[in-house]
N, C-alpha and C. Protein backbone atom coordinates (compact mmCIF):
# COMPACT_ATOMS: atom_id res chain seq x y z
N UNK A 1 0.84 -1.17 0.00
CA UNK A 1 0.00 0.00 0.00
C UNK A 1 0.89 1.24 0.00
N UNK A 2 0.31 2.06 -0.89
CA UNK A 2 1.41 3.54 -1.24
C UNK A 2 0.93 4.26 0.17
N UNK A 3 1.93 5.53 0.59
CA UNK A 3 1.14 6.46 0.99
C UNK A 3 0.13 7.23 0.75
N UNK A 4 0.07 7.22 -0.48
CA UNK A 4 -1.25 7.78 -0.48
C UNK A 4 -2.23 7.11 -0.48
N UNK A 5 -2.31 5.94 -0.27
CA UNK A 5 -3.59 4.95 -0.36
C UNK A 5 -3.85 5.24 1.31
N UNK A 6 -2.75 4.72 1.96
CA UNK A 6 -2.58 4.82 3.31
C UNK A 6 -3.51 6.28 3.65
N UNK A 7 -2.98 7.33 3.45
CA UNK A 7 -3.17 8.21 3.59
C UNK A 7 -5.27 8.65 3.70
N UNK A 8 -5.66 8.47 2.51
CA UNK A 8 -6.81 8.22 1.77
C UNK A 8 -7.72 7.47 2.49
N UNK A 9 -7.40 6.24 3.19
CA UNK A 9 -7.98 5.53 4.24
C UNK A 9 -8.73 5.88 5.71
N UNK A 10 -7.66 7.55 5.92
CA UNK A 10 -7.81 7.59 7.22
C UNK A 10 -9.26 8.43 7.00
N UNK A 11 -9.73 8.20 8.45
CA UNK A 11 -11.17 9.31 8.17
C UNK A 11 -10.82 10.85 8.26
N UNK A 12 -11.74 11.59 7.54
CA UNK A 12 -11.43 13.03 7.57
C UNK A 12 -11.59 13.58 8.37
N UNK A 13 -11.02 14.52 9.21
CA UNK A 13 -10.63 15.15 10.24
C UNK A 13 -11.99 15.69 10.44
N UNK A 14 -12.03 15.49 11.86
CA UNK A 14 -13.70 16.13 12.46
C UNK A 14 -13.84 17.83 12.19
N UNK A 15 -14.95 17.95 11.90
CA UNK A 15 -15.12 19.89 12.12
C UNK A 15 -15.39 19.91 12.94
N UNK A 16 -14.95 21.60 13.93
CA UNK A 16 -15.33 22.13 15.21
C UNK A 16 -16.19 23.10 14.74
N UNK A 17 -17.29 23.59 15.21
CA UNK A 17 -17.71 24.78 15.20
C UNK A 17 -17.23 25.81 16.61
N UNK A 18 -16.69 26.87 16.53
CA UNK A 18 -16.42 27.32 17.81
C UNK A 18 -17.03 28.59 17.84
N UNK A 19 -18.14 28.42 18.64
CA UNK A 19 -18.93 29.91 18.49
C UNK A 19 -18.34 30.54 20.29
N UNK A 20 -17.80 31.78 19.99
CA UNK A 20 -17.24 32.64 21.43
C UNK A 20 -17.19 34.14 20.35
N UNK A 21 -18.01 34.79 21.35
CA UNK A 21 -17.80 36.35 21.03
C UNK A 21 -16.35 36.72 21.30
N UNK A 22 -16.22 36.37 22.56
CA UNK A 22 -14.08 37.33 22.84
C UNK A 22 -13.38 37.07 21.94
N UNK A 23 -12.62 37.31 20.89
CA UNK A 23 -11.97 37.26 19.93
C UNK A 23 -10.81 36.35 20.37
N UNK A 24 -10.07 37.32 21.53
CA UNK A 24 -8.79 36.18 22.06
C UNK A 24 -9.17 35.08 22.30
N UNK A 25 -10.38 34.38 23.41
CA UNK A 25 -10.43 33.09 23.51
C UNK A 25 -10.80 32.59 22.10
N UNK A 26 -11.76 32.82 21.35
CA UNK A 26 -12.20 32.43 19.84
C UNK A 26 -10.67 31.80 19.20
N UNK A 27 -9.87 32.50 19.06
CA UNK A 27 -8.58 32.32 18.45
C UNK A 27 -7.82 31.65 19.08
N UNK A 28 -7.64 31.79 20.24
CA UNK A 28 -6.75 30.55 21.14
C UNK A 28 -7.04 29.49 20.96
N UNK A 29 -8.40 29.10 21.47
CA UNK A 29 -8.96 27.61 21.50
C UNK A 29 -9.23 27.37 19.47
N UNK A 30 -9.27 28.43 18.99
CA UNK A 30 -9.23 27.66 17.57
C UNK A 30 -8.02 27.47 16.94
N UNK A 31 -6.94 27.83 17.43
CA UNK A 31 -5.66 27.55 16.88
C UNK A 31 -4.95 26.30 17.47
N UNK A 32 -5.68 26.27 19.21
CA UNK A 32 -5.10 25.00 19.34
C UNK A 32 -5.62 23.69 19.03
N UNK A 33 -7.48 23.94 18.26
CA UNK A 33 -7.72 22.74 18.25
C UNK A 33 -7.37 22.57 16.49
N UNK A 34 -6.84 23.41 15.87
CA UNK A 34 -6.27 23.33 14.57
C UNK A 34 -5.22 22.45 14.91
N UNK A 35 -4.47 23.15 15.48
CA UNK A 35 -2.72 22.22 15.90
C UNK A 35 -3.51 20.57 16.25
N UNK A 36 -4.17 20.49 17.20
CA UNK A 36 -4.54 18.91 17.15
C UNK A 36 -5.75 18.18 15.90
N UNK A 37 -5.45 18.62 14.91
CA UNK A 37 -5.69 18.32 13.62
C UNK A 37 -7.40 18.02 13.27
N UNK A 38 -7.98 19.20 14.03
CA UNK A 38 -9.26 19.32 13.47
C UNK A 38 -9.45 20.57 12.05
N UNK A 39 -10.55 20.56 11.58
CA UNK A 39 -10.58 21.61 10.82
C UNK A 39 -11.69 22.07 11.89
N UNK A 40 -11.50 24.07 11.69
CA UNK A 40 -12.43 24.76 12.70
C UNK A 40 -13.04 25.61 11.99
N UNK A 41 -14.11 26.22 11.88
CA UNK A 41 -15.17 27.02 11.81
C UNK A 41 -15.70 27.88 12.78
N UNK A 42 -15.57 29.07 12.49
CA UNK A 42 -15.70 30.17 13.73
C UNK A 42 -16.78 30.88 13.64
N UNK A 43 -17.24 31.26 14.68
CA UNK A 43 -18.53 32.37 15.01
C UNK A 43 -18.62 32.95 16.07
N UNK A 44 -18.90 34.60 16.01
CA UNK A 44 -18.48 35.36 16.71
C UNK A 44 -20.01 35.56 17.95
N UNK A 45 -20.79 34.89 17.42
CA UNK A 45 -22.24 34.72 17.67
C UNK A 45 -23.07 34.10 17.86
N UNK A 46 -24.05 33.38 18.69
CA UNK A 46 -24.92 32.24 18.17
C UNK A 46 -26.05 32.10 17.20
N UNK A 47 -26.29 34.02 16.71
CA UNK A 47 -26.94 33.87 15.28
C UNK A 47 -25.85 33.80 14.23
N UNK A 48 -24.72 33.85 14.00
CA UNK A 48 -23.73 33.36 13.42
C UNK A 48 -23.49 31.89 13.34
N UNK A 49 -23.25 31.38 14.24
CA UNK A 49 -23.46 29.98 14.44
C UNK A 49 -24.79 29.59 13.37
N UNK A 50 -25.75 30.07 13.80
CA UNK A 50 -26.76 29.52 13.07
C UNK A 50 -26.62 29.41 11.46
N UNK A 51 -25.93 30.68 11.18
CA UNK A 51 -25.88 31.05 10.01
C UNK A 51 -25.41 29.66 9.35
N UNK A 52 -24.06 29.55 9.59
CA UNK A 52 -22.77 28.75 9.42
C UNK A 52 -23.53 27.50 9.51
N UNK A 53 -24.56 26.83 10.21
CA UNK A 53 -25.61 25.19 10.45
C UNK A 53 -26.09 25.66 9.10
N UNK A 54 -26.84 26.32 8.96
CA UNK A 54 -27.60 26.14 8.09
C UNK A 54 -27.05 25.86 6.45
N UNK A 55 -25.84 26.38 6.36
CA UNK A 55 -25.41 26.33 5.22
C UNK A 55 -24.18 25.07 4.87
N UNK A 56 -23.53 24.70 6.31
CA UNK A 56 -22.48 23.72 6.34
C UNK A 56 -22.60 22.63 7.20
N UNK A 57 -24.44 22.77 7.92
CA UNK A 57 -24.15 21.88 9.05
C UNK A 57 -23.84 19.82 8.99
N UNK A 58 -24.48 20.08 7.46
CA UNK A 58 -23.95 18.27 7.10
C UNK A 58 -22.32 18.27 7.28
N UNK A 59 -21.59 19.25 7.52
CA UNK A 59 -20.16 19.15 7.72
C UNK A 59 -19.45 19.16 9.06
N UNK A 60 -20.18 19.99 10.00
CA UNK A 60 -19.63 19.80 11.33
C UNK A 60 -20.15 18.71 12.28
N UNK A 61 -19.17 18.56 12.94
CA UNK A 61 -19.14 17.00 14.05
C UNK A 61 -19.41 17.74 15.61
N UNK A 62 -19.41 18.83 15.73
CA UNK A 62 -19.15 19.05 16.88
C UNK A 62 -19.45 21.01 17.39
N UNK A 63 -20.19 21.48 17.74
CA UNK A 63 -20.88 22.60 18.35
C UNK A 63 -20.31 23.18 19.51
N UNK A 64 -19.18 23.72 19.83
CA UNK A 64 -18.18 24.16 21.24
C UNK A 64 -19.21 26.14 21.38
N UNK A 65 -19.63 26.10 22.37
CA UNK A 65 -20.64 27.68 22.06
C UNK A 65 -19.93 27.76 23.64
N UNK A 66 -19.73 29.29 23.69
CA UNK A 66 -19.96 29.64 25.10
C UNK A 66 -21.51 30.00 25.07
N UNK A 67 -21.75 30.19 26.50
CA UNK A 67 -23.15 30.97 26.92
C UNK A 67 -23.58 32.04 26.53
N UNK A 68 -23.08 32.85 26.83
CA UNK A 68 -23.37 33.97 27.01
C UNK A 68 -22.86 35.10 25.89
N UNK A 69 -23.76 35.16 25.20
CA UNK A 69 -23.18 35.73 23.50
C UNK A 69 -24.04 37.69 23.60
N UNK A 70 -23.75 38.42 22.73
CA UNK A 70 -24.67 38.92 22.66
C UNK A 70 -25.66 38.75 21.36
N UNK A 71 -26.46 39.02 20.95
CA UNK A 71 -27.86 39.22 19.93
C UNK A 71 -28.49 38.05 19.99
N UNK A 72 -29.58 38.25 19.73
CA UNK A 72 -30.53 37.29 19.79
C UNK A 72 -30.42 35.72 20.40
N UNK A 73 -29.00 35.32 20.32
CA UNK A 73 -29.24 33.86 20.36
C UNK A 73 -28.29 33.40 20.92
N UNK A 74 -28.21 33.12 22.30
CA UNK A 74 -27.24 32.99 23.30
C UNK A 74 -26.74 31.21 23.20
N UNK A 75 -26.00 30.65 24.35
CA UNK A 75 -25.74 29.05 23.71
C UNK A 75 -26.79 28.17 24.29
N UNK A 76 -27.47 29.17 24.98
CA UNK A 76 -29.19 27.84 25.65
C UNK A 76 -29.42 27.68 24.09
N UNK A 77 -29.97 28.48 23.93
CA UNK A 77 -30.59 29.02 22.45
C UNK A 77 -30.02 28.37 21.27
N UNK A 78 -28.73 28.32 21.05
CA UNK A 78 -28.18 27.68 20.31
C UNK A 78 -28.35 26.21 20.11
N UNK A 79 -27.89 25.74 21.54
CA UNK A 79 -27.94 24.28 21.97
C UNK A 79 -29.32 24.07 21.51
N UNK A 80 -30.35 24.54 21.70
CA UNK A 80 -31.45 23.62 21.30
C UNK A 80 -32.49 23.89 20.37
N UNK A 81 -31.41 25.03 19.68
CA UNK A 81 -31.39 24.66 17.49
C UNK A 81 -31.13 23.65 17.41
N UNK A 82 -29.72 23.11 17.35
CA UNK A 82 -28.81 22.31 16.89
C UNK A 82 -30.03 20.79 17.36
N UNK A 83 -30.12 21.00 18.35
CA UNK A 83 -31.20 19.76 18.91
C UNK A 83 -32.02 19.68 18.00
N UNK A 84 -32.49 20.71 17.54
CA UNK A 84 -34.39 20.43 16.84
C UNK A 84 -33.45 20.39 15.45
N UNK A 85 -32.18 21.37 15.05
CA UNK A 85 -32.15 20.92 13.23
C UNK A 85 -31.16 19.88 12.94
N UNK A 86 -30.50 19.67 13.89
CA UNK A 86 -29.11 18.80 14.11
C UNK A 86 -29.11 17.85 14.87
N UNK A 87 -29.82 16.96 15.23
CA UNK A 87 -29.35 16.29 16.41
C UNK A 87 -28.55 15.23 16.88
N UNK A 88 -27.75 14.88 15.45
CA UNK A 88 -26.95 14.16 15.64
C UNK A 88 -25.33 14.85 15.68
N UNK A 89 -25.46 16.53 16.01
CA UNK A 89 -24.02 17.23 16.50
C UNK A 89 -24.48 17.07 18.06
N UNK A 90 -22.97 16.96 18.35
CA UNK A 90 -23.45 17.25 19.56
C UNK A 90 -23.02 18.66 20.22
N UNK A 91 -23.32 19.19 21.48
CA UNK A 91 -22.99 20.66 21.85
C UNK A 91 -22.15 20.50 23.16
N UNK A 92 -21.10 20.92 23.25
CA UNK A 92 -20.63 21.40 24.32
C UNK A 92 -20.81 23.26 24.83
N UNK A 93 -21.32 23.45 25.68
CA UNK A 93 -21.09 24.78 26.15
C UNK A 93 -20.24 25.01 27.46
N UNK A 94 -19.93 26.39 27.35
CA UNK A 94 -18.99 26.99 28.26
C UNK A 94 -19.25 28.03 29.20
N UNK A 95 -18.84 28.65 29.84
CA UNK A 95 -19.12 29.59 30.81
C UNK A 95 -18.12 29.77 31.80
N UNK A 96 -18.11 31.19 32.62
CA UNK A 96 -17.39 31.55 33.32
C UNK A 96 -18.26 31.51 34.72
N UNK A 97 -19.63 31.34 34.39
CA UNK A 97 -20.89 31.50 35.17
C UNK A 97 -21.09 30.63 35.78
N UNK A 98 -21.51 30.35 37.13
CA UNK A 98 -21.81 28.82 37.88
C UNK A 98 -23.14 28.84 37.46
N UNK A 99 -24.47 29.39 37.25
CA UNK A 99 -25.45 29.41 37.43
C UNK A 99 -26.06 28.89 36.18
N UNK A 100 -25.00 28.58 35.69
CA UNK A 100 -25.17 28.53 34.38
C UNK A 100 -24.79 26.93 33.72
N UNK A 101 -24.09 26.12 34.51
CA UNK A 101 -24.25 24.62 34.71
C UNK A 101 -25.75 23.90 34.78
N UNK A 102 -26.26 24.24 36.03
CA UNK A 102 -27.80 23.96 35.71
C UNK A 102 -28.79 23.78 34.74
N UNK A 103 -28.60 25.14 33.55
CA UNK A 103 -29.27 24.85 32.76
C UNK A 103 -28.77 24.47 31.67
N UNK A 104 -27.55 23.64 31.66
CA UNK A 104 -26.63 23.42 30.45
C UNK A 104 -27.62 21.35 30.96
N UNK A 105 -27.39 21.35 31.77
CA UNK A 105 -27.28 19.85 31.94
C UNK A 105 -28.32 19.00 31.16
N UNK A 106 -29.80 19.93 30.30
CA UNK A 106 -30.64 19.11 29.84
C UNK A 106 -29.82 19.29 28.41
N UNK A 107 -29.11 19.85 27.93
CA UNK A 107 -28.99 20.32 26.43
C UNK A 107 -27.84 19.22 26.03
N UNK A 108 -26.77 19.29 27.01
CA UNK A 108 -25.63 18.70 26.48
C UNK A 108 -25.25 16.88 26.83
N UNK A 109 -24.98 15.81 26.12
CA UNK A 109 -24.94 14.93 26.22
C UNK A 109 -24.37 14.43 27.41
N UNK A 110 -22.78 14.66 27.80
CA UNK A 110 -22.58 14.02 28.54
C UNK A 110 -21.57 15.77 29.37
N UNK A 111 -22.05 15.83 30.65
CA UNK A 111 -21.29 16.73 31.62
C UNK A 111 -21.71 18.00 31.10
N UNK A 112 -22.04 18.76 31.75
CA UNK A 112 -23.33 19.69 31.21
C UNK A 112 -22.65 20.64 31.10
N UNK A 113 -21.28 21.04 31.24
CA UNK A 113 -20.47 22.01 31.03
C UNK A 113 -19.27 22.44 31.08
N UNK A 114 -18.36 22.70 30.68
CA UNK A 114 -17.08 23.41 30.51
C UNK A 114 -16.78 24.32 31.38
N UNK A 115 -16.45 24.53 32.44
CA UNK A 115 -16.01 25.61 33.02
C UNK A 115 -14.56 26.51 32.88
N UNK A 116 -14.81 27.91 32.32
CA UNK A 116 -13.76 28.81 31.88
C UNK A 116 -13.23 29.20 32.81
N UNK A 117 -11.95 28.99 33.15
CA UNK A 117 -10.90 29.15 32.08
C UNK A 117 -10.83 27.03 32.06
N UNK A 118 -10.95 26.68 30.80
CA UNK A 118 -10.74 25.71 31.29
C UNK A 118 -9.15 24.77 30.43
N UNK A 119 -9.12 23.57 30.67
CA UNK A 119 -7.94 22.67 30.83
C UNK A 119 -7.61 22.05 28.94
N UNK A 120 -7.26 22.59 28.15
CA UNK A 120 -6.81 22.17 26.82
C UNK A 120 -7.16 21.22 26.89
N UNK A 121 -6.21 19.89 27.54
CA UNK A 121 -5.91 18.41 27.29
C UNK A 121 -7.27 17.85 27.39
N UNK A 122 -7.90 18.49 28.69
CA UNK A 122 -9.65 17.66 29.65
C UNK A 122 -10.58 17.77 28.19
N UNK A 123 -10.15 19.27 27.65
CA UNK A 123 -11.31 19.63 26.73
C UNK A 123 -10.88 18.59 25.42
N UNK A 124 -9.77 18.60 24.82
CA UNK A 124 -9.42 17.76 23.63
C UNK A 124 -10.16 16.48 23.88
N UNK A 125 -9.67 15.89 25.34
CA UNK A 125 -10.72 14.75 25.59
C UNK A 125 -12.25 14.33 25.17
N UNK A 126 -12.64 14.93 26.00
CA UNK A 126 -14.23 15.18 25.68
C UNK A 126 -14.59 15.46 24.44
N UNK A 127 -14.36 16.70 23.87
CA UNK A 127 -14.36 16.30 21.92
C UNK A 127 -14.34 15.37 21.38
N UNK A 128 -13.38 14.73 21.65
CA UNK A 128 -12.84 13.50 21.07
C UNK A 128 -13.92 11.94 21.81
N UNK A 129 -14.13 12.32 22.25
CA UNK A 129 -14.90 11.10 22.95
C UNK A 129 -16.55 11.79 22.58
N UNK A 130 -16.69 13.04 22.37
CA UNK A 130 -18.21 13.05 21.64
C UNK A 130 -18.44 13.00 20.25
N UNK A 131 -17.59 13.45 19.46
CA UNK A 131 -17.57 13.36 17.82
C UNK A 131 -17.26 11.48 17.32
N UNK A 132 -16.62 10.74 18.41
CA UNK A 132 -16.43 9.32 17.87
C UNK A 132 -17.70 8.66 17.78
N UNK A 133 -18.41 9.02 19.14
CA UNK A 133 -19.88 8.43 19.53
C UNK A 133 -20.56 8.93 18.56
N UNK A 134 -20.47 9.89 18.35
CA UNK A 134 -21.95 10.86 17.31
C UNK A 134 -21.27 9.92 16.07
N UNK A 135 -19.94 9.88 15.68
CA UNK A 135 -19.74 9.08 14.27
C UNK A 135 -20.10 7.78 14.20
N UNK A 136 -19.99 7.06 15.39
CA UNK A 136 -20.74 5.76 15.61
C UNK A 136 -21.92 5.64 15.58
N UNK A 137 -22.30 6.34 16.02
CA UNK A 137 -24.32 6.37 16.05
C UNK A 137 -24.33 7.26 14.31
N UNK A 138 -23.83 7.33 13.79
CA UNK A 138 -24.77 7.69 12.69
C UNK A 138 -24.45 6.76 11.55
């Protein structure tokens, strides 16, 4: 087998969607989950986000939103678009907010939330262990 057959074999790298208004975190966490060989998709918004489902969502594996966005459509809001048009992405959300665990816990599959500032490696984890399942179940 050539390399490129080899190559050709492997599955294609999961998409992230990473919806965060702060620009710096937006760019941090999307450069490092570039470096661990996802392709990423950014939104500064969760009507952005929406935008970006509607037009690419047969392409993304995976929904990373913080909470707390501004315009219309925060990551409750988001999370349970993606539910009613998507429901085989799954959503992780984030927050700096405790109060804000609570109402993450019906939306998101497994651990109802991310707490900011949070841990690269913990988070690569969890990605990685929700985009395999969602690829298995579909």
């Amino acid at each position: 087998m050539t390399s490129m057959q080899a190559a050709s074999s492997e599955p294609p790298p999961h998409t992230i969607l990473v919806v965060e208004d702060e620009v710096l975190i937006r760019l941090s966490l999307s450069d490092y989950l570039r470096e661990c060989g996802f392709t990423v998709l950014e939104a500064a918004s969760g009507d952005e986000a929406i935008e970006v489902l509607r037009g690419r969502g047969d392409d993304v594996d995976l929904v990373f939103s913080d909470v707390q966005m501004p315009g219309e459509t925060d990551g409750f809001t988001l999370a349970r678009w993606v539910r009613s048009n998507h429901p085989e992405i799954p959503v992780i959300l984030t927050s700096g907010v405790a109060h804000a665990v609570e109402k993450a816990a019906d939306l998101c599959l497994e651990g109802p939330i991310v707490k900011k500032p949070y841990d690269h490696a913990a988070l690569l984890s969890h990605i990685l262990r929700l985009v395999e399942r969602a690829r298995q179940n579909s």
